[in-house]
C-alpha atoms as a PDB file:
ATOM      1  CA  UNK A   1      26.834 -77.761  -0.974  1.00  0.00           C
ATOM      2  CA  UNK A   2      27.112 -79.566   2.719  1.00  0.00           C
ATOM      3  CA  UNK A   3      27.958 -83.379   1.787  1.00  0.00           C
ATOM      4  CA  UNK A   4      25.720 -83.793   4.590  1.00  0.00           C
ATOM      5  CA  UNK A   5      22.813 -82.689   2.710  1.00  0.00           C
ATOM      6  CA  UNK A   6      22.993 -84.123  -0.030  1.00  0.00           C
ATOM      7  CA  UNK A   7      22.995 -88.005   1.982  1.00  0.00           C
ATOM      8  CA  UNK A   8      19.963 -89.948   0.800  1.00  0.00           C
ATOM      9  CA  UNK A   9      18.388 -92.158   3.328  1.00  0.00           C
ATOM     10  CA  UNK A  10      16.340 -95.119   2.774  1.00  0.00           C
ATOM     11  CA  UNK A  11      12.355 -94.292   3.057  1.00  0.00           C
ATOM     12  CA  UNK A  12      11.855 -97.259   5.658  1.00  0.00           C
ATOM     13  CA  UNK A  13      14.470 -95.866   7.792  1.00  0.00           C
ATOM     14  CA  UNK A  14      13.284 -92.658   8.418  1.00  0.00           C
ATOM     15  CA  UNK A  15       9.881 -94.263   8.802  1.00  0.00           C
ATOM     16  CA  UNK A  16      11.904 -95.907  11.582  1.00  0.00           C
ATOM     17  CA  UNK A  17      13.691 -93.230  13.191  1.00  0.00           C
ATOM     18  CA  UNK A  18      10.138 -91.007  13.245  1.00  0.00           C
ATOM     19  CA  UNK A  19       8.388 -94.041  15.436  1.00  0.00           C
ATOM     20  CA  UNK A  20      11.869 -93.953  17.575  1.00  0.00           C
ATOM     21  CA  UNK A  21      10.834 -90.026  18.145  1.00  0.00           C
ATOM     22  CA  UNK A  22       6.639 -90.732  18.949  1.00  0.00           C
ATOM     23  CA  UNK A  23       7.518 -93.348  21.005  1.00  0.00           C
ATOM     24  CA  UNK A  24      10.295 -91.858  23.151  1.00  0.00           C
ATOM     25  CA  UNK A  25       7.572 -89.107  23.986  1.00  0.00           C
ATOM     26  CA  UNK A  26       4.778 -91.531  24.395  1.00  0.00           C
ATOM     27  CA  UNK A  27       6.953 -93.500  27.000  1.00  0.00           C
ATOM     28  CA  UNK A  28       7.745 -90.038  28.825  1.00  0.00           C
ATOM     29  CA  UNK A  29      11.478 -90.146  28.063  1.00  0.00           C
ATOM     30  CA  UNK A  30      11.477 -86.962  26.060  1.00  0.00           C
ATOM     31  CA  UNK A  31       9.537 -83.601  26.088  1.00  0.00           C
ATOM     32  CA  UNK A  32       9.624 -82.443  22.816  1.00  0.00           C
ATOM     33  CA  UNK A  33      10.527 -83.879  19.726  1.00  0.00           C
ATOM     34  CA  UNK A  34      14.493 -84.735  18.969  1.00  0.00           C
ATOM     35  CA  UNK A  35      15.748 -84.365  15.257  1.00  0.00           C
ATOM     36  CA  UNK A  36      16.176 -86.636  12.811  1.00  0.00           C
ATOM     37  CA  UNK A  37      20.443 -85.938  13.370  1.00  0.00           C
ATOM     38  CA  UNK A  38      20.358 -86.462  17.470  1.00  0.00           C
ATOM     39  CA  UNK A  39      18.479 -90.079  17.208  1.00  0.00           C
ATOM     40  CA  UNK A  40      21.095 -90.761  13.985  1.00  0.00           C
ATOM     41  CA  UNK A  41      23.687 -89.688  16.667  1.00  0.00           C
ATOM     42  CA  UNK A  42      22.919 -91.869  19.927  1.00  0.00           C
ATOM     43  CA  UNK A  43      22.875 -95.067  17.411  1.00  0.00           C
ATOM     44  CA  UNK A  44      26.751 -94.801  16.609  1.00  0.00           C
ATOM     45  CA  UNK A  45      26.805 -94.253  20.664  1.00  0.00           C
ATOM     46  CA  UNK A  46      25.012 -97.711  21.183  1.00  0.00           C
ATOM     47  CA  UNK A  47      27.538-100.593  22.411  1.00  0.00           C
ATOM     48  CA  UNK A  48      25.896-102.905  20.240  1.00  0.00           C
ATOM     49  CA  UNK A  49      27.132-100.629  17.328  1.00  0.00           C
ATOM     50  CA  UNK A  50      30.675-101.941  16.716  1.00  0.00           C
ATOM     51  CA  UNK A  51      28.975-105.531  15.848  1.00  0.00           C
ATOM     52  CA  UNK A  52      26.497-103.656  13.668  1.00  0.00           C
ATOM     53  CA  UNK A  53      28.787-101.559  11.980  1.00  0.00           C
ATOM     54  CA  UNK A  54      31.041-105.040  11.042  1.00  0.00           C
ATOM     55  CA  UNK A  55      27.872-106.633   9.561  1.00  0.00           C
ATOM     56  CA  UNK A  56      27.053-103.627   7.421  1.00  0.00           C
ATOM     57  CA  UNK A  57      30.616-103.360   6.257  1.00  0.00           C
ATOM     58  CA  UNK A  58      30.272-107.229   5.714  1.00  0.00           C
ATOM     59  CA  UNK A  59      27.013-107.338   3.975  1.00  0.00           C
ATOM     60  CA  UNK A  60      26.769-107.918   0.260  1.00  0.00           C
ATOM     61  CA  UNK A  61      23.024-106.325   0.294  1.00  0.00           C
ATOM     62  CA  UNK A  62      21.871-108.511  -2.312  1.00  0.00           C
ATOM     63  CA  UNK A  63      19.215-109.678   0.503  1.00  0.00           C
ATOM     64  CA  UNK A  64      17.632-106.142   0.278  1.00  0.00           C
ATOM     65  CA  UNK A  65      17.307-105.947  -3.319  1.00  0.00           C
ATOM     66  CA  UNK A  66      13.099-107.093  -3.281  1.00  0.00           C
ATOM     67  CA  UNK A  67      11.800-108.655  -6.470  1.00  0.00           C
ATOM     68  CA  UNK A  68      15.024-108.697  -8.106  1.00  0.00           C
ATOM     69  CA  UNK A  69      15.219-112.056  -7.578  1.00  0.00           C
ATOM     70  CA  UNK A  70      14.287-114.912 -10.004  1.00  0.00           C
ATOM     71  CA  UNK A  71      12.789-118.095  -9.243  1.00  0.00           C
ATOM     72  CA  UNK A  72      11.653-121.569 -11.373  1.00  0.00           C
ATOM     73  CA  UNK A  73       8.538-120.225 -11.798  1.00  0.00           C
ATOM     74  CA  UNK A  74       9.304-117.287 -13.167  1.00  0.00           C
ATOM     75  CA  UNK A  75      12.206-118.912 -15.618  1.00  0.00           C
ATOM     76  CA  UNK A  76       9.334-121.304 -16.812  1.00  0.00           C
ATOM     77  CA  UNK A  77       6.962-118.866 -17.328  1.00  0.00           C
ATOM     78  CA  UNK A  78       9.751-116.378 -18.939  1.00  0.00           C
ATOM     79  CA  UNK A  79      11.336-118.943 -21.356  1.00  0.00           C
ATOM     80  CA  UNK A  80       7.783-120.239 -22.907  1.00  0.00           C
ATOM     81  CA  UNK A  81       7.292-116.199 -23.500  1.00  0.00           C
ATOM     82  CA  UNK A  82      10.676-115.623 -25.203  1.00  0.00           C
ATOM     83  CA  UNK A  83      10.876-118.756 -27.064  1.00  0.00           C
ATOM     84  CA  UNK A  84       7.675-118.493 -28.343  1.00  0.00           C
ATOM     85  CA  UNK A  85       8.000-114.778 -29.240  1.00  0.00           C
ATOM     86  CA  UNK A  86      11.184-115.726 -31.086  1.00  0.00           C
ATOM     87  CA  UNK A  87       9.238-118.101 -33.413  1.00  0.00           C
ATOM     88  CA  UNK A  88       6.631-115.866 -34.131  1.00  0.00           C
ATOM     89  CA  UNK A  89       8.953-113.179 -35.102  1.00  0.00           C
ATOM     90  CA  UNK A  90      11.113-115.728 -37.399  1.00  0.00           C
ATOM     91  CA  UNK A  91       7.690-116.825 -39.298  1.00  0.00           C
ATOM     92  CA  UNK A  92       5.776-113.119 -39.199  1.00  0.00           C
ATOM     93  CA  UNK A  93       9.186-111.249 -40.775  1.00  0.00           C
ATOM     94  CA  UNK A  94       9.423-114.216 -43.109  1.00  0.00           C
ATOM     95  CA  UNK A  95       6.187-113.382 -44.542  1.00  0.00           C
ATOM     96  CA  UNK A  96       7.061-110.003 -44.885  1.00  0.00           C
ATOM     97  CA  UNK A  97       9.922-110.545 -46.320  1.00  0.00           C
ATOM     98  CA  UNK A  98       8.977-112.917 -48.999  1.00  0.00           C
ATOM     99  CA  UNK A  99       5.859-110.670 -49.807  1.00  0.00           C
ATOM    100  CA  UNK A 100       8.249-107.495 -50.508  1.00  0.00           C
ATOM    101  CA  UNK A 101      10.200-109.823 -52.632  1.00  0.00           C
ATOM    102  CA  UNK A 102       7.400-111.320 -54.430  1.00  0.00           C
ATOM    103  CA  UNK A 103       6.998-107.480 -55.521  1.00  0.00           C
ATOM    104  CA  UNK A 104       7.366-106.815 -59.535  1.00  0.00           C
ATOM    105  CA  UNK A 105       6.661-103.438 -60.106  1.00  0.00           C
ATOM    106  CA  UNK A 106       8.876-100.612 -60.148  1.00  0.00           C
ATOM    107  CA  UNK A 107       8.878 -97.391 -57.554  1.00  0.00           C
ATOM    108  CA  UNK A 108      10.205 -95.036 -59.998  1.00  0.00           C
ATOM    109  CA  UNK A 109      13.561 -96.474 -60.914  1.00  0.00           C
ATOM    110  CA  UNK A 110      13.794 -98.975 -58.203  1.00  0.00           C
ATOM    111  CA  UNK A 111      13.141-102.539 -58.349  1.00  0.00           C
ATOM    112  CA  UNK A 112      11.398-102.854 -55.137  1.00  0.00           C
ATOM    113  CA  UNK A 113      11.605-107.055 -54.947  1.00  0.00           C
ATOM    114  CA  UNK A 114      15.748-106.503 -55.198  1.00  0.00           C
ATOM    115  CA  UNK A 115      15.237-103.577 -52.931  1.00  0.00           C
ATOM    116  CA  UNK A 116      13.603-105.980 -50.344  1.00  0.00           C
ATOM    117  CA  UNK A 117      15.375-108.871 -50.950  1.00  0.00           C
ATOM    118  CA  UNK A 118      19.207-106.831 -50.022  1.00  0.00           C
ATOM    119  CA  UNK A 119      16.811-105.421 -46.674  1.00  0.00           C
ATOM    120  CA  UNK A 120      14.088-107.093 -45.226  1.00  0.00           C
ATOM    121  CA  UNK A 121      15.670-110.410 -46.820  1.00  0.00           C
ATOM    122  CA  UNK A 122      19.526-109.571 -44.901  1.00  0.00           C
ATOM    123  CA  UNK A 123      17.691-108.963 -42.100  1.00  0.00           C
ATOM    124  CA  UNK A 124      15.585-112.131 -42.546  1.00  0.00           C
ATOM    125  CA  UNK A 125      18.060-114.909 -42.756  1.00  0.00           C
ATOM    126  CA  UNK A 126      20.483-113.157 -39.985  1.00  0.00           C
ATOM    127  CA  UNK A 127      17.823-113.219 -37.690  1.00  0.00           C
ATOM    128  CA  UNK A 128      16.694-116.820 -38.390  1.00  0.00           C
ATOM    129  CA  UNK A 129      20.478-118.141 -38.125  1.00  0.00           C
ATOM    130  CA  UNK A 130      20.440-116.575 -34.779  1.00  0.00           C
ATOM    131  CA  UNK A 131      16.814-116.822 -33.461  1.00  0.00           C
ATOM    132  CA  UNK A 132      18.432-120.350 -31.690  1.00  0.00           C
ATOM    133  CA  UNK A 133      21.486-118.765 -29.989  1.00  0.00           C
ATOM    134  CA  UNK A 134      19.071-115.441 -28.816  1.00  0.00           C
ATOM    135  CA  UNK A 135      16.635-117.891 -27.136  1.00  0.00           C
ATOM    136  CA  UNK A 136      19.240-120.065 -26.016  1.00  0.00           C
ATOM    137  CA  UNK A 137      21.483-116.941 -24.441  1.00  0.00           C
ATOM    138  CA  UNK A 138      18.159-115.759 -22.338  1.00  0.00           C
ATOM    139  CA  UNK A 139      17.167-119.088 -21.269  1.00  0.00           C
ATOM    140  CA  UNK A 140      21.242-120.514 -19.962  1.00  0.00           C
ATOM    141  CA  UNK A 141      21.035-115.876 -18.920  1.00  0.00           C
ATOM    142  CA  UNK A 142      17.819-116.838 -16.717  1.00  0.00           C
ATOM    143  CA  UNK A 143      19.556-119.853 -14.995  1.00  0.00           C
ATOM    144  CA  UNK A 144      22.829-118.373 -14.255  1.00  0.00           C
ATOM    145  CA  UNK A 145      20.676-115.914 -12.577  1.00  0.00           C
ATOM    146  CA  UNK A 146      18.627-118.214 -10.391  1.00  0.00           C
ATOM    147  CA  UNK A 147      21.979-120.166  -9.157  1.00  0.00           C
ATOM    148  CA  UNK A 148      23.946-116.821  -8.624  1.00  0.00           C
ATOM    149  CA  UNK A 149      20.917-115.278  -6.926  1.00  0.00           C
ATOM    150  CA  UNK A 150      20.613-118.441  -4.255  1.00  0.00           C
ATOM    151  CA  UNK A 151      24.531-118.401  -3.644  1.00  0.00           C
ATOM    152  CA  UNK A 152      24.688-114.641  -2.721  1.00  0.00           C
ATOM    153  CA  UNK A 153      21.720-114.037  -1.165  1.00  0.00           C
ATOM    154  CA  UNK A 154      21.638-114.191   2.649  1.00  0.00           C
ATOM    155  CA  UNK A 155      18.118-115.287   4.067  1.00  0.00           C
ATOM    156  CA  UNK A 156      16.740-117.228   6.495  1.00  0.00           C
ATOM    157  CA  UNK A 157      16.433-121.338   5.979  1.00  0.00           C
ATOM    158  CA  UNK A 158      12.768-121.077   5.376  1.00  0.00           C
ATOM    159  CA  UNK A 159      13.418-119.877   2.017  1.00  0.00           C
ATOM    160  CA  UNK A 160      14.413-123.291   1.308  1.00  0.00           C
ATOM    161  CA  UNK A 161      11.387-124.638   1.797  1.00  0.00           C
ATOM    162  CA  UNK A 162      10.088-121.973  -0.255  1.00  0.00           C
ATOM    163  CA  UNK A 163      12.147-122.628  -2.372  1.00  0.00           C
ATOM    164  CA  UNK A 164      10.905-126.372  -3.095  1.00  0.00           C
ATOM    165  CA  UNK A 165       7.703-125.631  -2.942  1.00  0.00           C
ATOM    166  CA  UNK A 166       7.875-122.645  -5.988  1.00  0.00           C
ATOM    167  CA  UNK A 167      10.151-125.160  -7.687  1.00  0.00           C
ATOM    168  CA  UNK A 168       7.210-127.962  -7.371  1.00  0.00           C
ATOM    169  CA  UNK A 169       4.612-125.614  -8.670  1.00  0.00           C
ATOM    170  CA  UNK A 170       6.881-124.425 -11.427  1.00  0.00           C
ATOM    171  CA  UNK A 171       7.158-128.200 -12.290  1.00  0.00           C
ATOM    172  CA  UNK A 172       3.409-128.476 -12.686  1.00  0.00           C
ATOM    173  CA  UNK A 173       3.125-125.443 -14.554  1.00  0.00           C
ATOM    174  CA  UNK A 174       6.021-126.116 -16.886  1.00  0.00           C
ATOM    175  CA  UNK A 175       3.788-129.798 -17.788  1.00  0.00           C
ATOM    176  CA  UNK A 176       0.967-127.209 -18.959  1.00  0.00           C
ATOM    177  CA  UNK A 177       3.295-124.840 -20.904  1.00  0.00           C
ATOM    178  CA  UNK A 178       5.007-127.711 -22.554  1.00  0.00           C
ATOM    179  CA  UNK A 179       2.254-129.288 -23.561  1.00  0.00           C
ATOM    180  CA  UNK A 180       0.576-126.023 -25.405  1.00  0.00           C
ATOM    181  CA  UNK A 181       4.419-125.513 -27.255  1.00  0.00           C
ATOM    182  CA  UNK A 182       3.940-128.874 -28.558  1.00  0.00           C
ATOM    183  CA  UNK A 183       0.481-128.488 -29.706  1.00  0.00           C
ATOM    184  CA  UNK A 184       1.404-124.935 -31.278  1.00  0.00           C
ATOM    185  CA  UNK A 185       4.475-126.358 -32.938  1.00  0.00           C
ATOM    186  CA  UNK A 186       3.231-129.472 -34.650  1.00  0.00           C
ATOM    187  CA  UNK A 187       1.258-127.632 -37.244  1.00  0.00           C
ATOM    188  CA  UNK A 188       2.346-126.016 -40.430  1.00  0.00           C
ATOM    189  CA  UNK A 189       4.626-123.881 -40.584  1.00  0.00           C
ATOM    190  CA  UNK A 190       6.051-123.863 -37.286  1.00  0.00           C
ATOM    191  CA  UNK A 191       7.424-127.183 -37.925  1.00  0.00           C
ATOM    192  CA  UNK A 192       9.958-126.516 -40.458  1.00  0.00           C
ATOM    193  CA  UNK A 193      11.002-123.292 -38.970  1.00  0.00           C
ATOM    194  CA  UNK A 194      11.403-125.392 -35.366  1.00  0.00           C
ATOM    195  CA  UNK A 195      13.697-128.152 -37.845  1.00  0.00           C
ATOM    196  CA  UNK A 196      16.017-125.319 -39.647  1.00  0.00           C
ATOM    197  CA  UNK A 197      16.266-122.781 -36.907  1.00  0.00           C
ATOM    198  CA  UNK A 198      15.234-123.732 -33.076  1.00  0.00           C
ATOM    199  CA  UNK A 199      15.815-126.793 -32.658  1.00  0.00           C
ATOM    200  CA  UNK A 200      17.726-126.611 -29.481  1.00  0.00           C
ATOM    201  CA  UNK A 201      14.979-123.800 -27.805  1.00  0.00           C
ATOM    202  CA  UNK A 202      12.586-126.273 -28.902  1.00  0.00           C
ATOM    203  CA  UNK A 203      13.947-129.618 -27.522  1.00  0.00           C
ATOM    204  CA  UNK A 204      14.444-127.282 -24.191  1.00  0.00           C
ATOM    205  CA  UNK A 205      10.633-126.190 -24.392  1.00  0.00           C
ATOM    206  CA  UNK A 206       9.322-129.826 -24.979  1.00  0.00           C
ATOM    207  CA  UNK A 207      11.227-131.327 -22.132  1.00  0.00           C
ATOM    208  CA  UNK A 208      10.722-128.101 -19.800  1.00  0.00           C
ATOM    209  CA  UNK A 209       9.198-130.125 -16.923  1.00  0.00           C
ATOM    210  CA  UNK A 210      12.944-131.644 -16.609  1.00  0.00           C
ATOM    211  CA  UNK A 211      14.497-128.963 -16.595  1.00  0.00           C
ATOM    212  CA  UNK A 212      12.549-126.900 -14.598  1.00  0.00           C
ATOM    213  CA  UNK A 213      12.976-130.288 -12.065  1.00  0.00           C
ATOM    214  CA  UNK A 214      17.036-130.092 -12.581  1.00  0.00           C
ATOM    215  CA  UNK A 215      17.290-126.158 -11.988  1.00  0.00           C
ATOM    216  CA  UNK A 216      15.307-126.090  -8.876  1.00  0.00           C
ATOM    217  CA  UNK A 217      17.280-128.675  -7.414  1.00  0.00           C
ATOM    218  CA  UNK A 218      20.507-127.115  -8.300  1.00  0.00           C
ATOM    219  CA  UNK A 219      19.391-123.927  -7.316  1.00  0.00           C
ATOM    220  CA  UNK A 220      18.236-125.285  -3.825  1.00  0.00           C
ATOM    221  CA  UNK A 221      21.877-126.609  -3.634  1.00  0.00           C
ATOM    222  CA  UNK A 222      23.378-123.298  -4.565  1.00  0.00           C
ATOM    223  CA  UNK A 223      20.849-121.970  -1.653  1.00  0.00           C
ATOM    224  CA  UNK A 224      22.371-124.376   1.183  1.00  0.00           C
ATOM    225  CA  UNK A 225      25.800-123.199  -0.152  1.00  0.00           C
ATOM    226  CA  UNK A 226      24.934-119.689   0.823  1.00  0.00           C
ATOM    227  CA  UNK A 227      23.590-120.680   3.910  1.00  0.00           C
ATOM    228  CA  UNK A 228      26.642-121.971   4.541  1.00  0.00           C
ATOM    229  CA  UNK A 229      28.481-119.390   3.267  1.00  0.00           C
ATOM    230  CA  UNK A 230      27.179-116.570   5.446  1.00  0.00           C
ATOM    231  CA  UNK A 231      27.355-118.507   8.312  1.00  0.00           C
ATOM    232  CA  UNK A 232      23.477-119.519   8.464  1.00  0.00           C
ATOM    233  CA  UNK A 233      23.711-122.692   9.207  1.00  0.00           C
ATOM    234  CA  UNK A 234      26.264-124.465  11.652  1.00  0.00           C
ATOM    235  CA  UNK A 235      27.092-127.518  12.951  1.00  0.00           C
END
């Protein structure tokens, strides 16, 4: 098969290069329609197309990847989620796991309380000793993210602005969020699992409004960094 044919172009730029076509008729310029290949053409012709072509070769294209991006908000929002998932599964599976074990009877020749204890109770106490580090490795994965997002990503200085505003609203919102972990995490049992096995999540969760504070403002200095980076800013 034709390499040519089997080229995928972007929807947005054939949407383009059809309102290139209407409009050159419209204006009078051309008769009939011209394919998709002659307008494709005349653009490598263009003497502006040198400095275009550099750009392109240049460009890291993270700018075009939309909604792949992730902001305070959404790290605030994400990380009450996860963390709270996490201690729901450590205290739902423990119940599950002690009531298999709390099992006397026999299923034919098996003891089913041993039988649960060397399953559901491995899997128990493996996940518990690392329901901290899983939480931990999303939360520290989430803010990598933001920081290597803002120092690649080439836009215009506006989104800085944007920026600190999201990152204020986050703030807010991260007050709220805090405030319900606490009020879920006080009672029994959540409490003791909190003590022996997310303590670190937890401290992180409690004091989120700080840290959703200290990421924005590192990720608005990664953002200036890119700016300067890419050549945005200068002077």
């Amino acid at each position: 098969m034709n390499e040519n044919n089997q080229m995928r172009v972007d929807v947005d730029f054939k949407k383009q290069i059809n309102e290139i076509i209407v409009e050159r008729i419209k204006n009078g310029i051309d008769k009939k329609m011209r394919s998709f290949e002659r307008i494709t053409k005349a653009i490598v012709r263009l003497p502006n197309w040198k400095s275009m072509k550099e750009k392109i070769i240049d460009s890291d294209f993270i700018e075009d990847k939309k909604g792949q991006t992730t902001d305070v908000l959404t790290f605030v929002i994400i990380a009450f989620v996860a963390v709270l998932f996490i201690l729901l599964w450590v205290y739902t599976f423990g119940i599950m796991s002690n009531a298999f074990a709390d099992i006397t009877q026999f299923a034919g020749s098996v003891n089913v309380s041993e039988t649960a204890e060397n399953t559901f109770g491995q899997m128990n106490n493996a996940f518990k000793s690392q329901a901290d580090l899983i939480a931990l490795a999303i939360l520290f994965g989430m803010m990598l993210e933001i920081f290597i997002i803002n120092y690649f990503t080439k836009k215009h200085p506006i989104f800085f602005v944007v920026h600190v505003v999201i990152t204020m609203i986050a703030v807010l919102v991260s007050v709220y969020l805090s405030n319900i972990y606490e009020t879920f995490i006080t009672g029994y049992p959540f409490s003791s699992i909190i003590v022996s096995n997310m303590a670190i999540s937890s401290s992180i969760m409690l004091h989120l409004p700080i840290w959703a504070t200290v990421i924005g403002l590192l990720g608005a200095v990664f953002l200036v960094i890119g700016y300067v980076r890419s050549g945005r800013i200068i002077g």
